[in-house]
C-alpha atoms as a PDB file:
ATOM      1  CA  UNK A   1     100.923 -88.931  42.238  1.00  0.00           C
ATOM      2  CA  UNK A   2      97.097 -88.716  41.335  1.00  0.00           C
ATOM      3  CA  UNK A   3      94.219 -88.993  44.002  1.00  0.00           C
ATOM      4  CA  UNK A   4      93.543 -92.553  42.993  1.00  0.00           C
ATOM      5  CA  UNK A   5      96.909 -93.760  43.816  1.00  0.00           C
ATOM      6  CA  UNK A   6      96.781 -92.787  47.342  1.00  0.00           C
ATOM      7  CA  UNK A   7      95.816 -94.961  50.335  1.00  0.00           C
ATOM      8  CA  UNK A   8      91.667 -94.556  51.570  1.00  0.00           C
ATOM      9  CA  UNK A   9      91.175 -93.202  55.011  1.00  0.00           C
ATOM     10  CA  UNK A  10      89.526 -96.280  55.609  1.00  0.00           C
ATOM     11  CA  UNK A  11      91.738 -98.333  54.611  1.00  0.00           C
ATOM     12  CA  UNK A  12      93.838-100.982  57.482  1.00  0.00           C
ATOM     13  CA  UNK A  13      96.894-100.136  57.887  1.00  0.00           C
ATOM     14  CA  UNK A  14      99.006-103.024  57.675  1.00  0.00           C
ATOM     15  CA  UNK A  15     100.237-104.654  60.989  1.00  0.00           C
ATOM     16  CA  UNK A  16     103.786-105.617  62.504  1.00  0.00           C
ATOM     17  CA  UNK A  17     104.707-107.688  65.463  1.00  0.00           C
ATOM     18  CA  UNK A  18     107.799-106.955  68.193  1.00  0.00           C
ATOM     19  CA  UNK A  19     108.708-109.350  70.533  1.00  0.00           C
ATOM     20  CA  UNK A  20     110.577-108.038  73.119  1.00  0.00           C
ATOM     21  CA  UNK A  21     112.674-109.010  76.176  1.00  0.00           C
ATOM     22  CA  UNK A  22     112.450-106.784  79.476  1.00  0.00           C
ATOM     23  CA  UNK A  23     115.269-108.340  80.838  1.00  0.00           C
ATOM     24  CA  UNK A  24     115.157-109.484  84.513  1.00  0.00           C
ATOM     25  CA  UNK A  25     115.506-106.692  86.456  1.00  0.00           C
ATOM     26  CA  UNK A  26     112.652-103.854  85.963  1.00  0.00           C
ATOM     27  CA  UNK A  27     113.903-101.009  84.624  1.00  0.00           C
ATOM     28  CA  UNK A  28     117.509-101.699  84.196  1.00  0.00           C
ATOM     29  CA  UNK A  29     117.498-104.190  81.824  1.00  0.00           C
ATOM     30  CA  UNK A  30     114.964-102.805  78.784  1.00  0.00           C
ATOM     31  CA  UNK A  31     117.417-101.973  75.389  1.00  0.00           C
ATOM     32  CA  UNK A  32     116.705 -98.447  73.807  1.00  0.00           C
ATOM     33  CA  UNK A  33     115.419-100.080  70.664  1.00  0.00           C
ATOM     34  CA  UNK A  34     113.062-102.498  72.908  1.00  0.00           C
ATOM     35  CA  UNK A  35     111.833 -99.676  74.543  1.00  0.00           C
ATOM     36  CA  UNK A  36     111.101 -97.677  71.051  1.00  0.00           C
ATOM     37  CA  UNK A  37     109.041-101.027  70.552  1.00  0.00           C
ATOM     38  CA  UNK A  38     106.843-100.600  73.187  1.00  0.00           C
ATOM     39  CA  UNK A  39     106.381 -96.378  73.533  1.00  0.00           C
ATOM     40  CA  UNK A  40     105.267 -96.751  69.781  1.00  0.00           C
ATOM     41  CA  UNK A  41     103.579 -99.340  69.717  1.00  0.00           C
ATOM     42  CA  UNK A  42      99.339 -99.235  69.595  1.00  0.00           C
ATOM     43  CA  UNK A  43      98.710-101.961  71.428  1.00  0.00           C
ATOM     44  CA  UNK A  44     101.474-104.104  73.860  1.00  0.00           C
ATOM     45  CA  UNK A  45     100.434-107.554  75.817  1.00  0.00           C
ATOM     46  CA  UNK A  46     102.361-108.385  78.996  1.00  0.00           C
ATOM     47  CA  UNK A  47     103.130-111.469  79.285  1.00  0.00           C
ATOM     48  CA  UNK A  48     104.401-110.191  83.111  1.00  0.00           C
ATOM     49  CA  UNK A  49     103.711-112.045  86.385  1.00  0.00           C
ATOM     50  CA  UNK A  50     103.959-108.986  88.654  1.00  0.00           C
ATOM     51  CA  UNK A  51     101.210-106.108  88.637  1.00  0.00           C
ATOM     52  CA  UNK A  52     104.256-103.424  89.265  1.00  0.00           C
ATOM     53  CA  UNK A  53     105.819-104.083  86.011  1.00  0.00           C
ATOM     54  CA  UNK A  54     102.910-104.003  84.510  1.00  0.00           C
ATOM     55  CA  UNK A  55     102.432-100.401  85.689  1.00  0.00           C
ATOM     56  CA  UNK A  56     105.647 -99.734  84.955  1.00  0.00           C
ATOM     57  CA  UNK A  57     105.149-100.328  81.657  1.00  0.00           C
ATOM     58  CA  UNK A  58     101.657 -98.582  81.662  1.00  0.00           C
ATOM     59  CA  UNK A  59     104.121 -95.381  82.061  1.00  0.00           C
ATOM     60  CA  UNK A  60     105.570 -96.029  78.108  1.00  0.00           C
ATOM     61  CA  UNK A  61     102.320 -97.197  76.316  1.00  0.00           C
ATOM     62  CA  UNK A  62      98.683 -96.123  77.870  1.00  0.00           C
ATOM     63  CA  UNK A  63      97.335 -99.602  76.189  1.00  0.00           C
ATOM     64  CA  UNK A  64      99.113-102.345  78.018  1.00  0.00           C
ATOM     65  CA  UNK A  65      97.066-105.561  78.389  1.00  0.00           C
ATOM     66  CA  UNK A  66      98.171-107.981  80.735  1.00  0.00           C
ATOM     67  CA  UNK A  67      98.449-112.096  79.469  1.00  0.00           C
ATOM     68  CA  UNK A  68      98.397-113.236  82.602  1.00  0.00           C
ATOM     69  CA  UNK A  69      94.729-113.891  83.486  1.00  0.00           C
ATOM     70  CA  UNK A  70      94.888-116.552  80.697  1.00  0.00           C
ATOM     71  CA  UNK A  71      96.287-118.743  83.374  1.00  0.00           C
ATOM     72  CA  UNK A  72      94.558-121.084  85.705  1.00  0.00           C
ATOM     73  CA  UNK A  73      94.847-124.184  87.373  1.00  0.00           C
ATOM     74  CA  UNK A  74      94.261-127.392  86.102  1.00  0.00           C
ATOM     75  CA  UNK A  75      94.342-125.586  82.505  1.00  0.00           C
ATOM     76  CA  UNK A  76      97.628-126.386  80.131  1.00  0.00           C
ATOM     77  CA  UNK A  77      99.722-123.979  79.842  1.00  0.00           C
ATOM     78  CA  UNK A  78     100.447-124.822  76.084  1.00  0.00           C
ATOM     79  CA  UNK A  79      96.206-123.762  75.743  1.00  0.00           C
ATOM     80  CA  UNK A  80      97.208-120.841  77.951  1.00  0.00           C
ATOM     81  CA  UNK A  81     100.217-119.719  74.891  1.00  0.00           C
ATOM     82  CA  UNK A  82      97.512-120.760  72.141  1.00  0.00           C
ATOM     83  CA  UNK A  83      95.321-118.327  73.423  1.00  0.00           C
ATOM     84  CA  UNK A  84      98.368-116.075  73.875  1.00  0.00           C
ATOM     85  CA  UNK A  85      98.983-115.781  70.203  1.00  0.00           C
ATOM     86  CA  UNK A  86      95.322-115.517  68.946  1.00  0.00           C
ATOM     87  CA  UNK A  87      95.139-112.495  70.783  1.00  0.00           C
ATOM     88  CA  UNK A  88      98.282-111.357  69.420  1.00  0.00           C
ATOM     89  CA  UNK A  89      97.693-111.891  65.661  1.00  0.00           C
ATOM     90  CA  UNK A  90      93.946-110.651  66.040  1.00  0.00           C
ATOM     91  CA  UNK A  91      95.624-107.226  66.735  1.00  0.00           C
ATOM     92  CA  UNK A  92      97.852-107.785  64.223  1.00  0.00           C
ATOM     93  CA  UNK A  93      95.425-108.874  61.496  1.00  0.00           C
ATOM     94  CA  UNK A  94      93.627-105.752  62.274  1.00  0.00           C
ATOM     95  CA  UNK A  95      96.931-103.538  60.934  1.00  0.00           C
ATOM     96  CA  UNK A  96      98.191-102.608  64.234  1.00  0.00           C
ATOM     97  CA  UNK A  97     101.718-102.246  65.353  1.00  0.00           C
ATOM     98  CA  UNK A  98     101.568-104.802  68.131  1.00  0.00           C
ATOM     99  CA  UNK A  99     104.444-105.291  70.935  1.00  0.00           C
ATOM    100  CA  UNK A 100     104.841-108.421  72.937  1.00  0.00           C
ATOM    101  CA  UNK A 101     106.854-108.192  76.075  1.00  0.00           C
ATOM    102  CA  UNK A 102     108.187-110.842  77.813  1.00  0.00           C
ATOM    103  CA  UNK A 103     110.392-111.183  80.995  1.00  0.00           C
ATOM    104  CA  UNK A 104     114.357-111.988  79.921  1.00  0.00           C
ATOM    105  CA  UNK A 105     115.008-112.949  76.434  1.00  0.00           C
ATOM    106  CA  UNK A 106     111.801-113.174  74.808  1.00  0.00           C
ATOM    107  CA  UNK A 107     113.404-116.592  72.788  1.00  0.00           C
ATOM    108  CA  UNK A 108     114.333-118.448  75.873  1.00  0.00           C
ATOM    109  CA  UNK A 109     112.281-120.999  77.397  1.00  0.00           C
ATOM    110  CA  UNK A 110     109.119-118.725  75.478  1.00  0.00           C
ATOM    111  CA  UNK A 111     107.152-120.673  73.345  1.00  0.00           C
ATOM    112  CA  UNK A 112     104.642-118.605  72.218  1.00  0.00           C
ATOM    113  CA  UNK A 113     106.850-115.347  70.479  1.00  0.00           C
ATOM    114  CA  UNK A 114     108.336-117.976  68.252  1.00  0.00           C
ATOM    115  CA  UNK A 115     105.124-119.139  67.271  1.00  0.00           C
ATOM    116  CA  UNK A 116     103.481-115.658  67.127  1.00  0.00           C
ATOM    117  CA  UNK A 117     106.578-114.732  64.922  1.00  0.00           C
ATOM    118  CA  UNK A 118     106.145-117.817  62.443  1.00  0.00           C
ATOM    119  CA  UNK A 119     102.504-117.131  62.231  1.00  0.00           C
ATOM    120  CA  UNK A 120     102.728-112.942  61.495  1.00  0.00           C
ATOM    121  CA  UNK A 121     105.672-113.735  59.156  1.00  0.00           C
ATOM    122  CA  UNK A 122     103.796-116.503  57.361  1.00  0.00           C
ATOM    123  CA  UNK A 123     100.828-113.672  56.396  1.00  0.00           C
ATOM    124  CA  UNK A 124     103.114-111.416  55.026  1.00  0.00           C
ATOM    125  CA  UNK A 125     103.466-109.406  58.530  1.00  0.00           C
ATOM    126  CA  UNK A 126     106.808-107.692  59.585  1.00  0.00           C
ATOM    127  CA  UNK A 127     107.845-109.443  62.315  1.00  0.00           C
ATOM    128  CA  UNK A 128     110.756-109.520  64.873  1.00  0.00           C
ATOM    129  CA  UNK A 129     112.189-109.831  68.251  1.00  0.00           C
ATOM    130  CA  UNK A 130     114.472-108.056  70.266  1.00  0.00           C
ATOM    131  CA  UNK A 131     116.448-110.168  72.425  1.00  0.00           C
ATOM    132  CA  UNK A 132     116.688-108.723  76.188  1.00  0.00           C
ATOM    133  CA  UNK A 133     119.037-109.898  79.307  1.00  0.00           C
ATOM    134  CA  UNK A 134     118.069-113.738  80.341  1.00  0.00           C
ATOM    135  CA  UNK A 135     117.997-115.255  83.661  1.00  0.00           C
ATOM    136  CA  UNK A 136     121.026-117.406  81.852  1.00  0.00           C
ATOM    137  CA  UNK A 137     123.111-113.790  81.353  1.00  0.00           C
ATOM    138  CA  UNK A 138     122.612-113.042  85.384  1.00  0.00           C
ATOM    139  CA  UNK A 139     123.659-116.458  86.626  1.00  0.00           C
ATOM    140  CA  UNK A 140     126.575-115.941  85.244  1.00  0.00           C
ATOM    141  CA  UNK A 141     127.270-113.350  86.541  1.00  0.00           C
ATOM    142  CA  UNK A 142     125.567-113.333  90.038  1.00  0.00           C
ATOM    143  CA  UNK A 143     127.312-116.900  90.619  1.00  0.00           C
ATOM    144  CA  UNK A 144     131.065-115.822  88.804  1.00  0.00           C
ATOM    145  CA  UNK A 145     130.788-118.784  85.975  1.00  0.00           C
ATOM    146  CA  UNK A 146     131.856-118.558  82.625  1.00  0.00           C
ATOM    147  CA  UNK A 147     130.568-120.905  80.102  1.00  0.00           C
ATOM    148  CA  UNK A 148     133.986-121.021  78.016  1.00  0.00           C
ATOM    149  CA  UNK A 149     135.731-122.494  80.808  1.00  0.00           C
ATOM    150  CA  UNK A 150     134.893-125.776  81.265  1.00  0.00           C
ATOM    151  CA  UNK A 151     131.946-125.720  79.171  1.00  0.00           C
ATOM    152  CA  UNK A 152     127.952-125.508  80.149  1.00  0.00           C
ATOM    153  CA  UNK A 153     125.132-127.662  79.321  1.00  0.00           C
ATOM    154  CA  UNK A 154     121.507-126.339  79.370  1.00  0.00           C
ATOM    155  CA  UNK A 155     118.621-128.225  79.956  1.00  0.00           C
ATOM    156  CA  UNK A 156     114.803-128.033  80.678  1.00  0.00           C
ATOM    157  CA  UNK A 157     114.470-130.227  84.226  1.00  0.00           C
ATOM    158  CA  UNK A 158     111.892-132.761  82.836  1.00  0.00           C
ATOM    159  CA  UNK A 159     113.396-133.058  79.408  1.00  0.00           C
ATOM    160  CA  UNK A 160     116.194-134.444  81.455  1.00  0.00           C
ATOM    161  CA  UNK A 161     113.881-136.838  82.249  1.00  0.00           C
ATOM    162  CA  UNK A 162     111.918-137.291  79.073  1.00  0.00           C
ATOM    163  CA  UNK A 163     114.967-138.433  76.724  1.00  0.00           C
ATOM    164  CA  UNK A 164     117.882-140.147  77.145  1.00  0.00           C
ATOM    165  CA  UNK A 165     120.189-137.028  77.150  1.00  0.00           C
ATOM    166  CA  UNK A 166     124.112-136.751  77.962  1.00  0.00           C
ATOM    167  CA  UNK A 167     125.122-135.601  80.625  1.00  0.00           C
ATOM    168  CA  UNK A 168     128.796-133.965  81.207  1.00  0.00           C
ATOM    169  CA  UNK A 169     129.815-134.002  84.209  1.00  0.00           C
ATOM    170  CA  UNK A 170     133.038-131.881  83.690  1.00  0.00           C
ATOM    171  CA  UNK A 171     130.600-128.982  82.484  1.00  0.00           C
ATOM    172  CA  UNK A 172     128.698-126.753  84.314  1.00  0.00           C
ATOM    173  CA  UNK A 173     124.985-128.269  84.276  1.00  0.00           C
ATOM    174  CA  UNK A 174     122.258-125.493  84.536  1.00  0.00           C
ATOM    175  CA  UNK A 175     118.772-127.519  85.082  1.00  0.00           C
ATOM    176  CA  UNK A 176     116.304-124.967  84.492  1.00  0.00           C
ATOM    177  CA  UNK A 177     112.056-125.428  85.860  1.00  0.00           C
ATOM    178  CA  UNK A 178     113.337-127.959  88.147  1.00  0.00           C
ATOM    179  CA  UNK A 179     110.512-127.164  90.768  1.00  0.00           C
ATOM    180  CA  UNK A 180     107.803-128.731  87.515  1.00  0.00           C
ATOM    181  CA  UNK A 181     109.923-131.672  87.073  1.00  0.00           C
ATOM    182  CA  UNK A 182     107.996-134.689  85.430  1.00  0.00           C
ATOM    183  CA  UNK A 183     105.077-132.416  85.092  1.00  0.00           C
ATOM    184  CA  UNK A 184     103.459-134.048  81.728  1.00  0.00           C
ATOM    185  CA  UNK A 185     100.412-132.678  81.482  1.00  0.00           C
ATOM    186  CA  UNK A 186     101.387-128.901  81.812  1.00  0.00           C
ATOM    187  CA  UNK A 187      99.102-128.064  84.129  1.00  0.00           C
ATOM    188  CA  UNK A 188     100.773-127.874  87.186  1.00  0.00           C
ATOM    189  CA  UNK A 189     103.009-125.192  88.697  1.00  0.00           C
ATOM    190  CA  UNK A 190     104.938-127.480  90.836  1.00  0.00           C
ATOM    191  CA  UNK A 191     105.053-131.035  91.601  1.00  0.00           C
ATOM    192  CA  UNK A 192     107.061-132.419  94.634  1.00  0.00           C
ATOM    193  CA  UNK A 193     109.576-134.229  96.104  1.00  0.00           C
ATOM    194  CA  UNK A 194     109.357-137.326  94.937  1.00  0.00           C
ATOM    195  CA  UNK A 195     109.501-135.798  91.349  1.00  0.00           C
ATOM    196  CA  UNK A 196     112.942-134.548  92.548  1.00  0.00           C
ATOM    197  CA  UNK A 197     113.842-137.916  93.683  1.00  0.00           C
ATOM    198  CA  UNK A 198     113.629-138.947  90.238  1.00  0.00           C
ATOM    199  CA  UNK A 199     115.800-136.206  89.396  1.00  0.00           C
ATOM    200  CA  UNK A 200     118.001-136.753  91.863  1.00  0.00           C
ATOM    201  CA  UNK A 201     118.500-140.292  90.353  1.00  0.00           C
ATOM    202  CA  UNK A 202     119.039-139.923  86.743  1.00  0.00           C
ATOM    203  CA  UNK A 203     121.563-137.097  88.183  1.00  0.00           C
ATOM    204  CA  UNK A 204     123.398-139.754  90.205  1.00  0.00           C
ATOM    205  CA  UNK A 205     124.521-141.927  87.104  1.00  0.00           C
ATOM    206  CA  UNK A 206     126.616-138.924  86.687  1.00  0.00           C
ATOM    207  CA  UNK A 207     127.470-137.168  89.903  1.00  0.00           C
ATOM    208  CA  UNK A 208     127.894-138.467  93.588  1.00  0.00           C
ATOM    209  CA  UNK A 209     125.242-137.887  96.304  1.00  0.00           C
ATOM    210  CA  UNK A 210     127.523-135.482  97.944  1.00  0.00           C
ATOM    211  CA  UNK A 211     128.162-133.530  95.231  1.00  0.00           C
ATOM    212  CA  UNK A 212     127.393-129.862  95.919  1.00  0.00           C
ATOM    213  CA  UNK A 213     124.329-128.323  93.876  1.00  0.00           C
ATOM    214  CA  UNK A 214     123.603-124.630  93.466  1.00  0.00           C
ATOM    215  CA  UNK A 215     119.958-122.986  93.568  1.00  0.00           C
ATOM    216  CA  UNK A 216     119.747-119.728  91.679  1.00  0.00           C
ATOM    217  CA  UNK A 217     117.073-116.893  91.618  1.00  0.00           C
ATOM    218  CA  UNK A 218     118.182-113.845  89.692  1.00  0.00           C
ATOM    219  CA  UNK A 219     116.871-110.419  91.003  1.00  0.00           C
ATOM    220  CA  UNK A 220     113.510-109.141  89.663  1.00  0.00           C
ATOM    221  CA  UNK A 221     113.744-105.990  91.545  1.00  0.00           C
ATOM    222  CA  UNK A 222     116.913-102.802  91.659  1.00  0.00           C
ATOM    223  CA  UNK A 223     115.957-103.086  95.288  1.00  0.00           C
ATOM    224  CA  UNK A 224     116.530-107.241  95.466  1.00  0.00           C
ATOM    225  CA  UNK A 225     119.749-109.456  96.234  1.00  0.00           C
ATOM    226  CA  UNK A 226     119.717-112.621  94.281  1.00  0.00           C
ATOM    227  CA  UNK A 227     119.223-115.347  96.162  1.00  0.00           C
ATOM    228  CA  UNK A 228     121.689-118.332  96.148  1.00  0.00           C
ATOM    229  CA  UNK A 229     121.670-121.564  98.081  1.00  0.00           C
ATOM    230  CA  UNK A 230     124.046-124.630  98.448  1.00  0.00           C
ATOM    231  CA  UNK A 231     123.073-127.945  98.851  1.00  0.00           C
ATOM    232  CA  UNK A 232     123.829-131.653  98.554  1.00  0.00           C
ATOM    233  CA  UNK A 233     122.533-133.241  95.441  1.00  0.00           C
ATOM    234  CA  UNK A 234     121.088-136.202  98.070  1.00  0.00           C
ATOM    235  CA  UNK A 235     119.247-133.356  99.894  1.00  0.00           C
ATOM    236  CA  UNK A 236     117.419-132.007  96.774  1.00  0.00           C
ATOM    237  CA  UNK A 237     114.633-133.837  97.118  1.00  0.00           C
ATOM    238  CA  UNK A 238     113.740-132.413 100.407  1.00  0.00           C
ATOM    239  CA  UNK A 239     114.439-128.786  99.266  1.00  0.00           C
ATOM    240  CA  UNK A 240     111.737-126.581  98.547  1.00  0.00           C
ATOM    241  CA  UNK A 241     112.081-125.462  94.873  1.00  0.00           C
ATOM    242  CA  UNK A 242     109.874-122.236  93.362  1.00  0.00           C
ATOM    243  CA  UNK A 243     109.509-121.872  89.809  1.00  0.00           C
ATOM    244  CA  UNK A 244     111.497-119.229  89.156  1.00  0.00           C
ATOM    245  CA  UNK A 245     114.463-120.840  90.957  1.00  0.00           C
ATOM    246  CA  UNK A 246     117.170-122.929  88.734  1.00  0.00           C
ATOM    247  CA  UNK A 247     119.405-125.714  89.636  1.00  0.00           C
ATOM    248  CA  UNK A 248     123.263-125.584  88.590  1.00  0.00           C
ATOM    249  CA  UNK A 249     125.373-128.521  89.040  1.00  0.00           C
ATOM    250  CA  UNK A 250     129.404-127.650  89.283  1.00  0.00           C
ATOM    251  CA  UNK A 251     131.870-129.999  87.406  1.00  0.00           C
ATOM    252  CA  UNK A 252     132.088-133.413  89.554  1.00  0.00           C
ATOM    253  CA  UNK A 253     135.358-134.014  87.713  1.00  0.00           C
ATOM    254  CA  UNK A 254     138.269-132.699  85.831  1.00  0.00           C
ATOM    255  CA  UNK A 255     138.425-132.768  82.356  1.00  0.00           C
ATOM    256  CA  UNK A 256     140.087-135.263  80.186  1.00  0.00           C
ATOM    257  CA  UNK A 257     142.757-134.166  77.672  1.00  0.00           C
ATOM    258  CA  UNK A 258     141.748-135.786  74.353  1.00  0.00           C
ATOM    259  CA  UNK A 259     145.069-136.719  73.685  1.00  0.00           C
ATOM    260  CA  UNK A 260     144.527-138.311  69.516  1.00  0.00           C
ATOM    261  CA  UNK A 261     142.893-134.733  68.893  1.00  0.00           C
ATOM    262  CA  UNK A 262     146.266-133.228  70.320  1.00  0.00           C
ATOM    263  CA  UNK A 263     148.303-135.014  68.372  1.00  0.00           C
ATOM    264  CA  UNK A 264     146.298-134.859  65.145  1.00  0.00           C
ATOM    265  CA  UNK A 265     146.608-130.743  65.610  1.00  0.00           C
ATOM    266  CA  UNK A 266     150.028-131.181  66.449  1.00  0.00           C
ATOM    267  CA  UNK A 267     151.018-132.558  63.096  1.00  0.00           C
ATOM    268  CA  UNK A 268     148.365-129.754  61.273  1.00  0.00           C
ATOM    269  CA  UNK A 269     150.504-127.301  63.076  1.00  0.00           C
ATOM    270  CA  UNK A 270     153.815-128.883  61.422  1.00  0.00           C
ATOM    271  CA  UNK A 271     151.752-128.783  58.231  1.00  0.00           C
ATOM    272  CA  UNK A 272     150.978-125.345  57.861  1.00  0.00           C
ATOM    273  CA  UNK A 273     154.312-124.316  59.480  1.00  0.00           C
ATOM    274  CA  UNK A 274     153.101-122.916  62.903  1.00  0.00           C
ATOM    275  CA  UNK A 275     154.811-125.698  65.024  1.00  0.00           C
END
């Protein structure tokens, strides 16, 4: 190779974009490969409410700079992810290797490492992200449920509200945000109870008043017990929600054997000789 082949010293090195999940519980959570994300990274953003994870992370990667401050009240939190990914891509643009950590799965209820993603891959930047352990993996298994069993339905609490969605009430329901419920302007951090008495009845087209709901908060800390309460769907209204806590709804009722779709297998299995 001759001298004018090779690269400047001046020239930008061209960037790359991780998005990574943390998990939920600091420390025991991070993946090897996330963590390789982060300790090479040159510059990582924190998209982290707590100031001990942030130092925490200051302990991989000397340049960690925190997201949160782009927060404030009265200010939409959409504006708040805009912002989020200008910052990102400016480092990027500038041919840095730029990591993005999140708390859980960085995909899940996240919009802004999508959209950071789309963008860097859009340029021509190598972008990816590295799943991590969701507040959905520990609810399972903090509260013993497994999705395959009777099924599970997923929803965002004021979507719920929003569109004129199914409900199942032979599934587990997992209503997640429902402390910002009806919130349209995304600019509040919770609303109130009689945002929950809405809630409460679009939920009771489906479910009885005394149906038993469960609130979930998933550990943050090694040191922390999740916390799980029990109450009445009537009696959610008055309950005080935070936003990290989600709201499952047990099965109400047993499931219904789909008897045509029996038969109809029935015969495929006489078919093809496995009857």
């Amino acid at each position: 190779m001759n001298a004018t082949s090779l690269p400047s010293s001046n020239e930008t090195r061209h960037g790359s974009l991780a998005c990574v999940g943390m998990g939920m519980t600091l420390g025991s959570h991070l993946t090897p490969l996330s963590r390789d994300h982060i300790e090479q990274a040159d510059v990582v953003f924190a998209a982290l409410s707590d100031h001990i994870v942030e130092l925490w992370l200051q302990r991989m990667n000397p340049d960690v700079r925190s997201l949160q401050p782009y927060y404030a009240e009265g200010k939409s939190r959409l504006k708040t992810y805009r912002e989020w990914v200008d910052l990102i891509m400016t480092e990027v643009r500038a041919g840095k290797r730029v990591c993005a950590v999140f708390y859980g799965h960085p995909g899940i209820f996240a919009w802004s490492p999508h959209k950071a993603i789309e963008i860097a891959r859009a340029e021509g930047f190598h972008a990816t992200m590295e799943p991590g352990i969701s507040a959905e993996d520990c609810l399972y298994a903090d509260l013993g449920l497994d999705p395959g069993r009777f099924g599970c339905q997923h929803f965002e609490a004021s979507q719920l509200l929003f569109y004129e969605h199914r409900l199942n009430p032979a599934s587990y329901v997992v209503l997640w945000q429902a402390a910002l419920v009806g919130d349209w302007s995304l600019t509040r951090f919770h609303t109130g109870s009689p945002y929950r008495q809405v809630l409460v009845d679009r939920l009771s087209e489906d479910y009885p008043l005394d149906h038993e709901v469960i609130i979930y908060h998933g550990a943050t800390l090694p040191i922390e017990q999740p916390h799980i309460r029990r109450v009445k769907l009537r009696d959610l209204p008055e309950t005080e929600l935070s936003s990290q806590e989600t709201v499952v709804l047990p099965p109400a009722i047993a499931l219904k054997p789909n008897l045509a779709m029996r038969e109809r297998l029935a015969e495929l299995d006489k078919e093809t000789g496995f009857a």
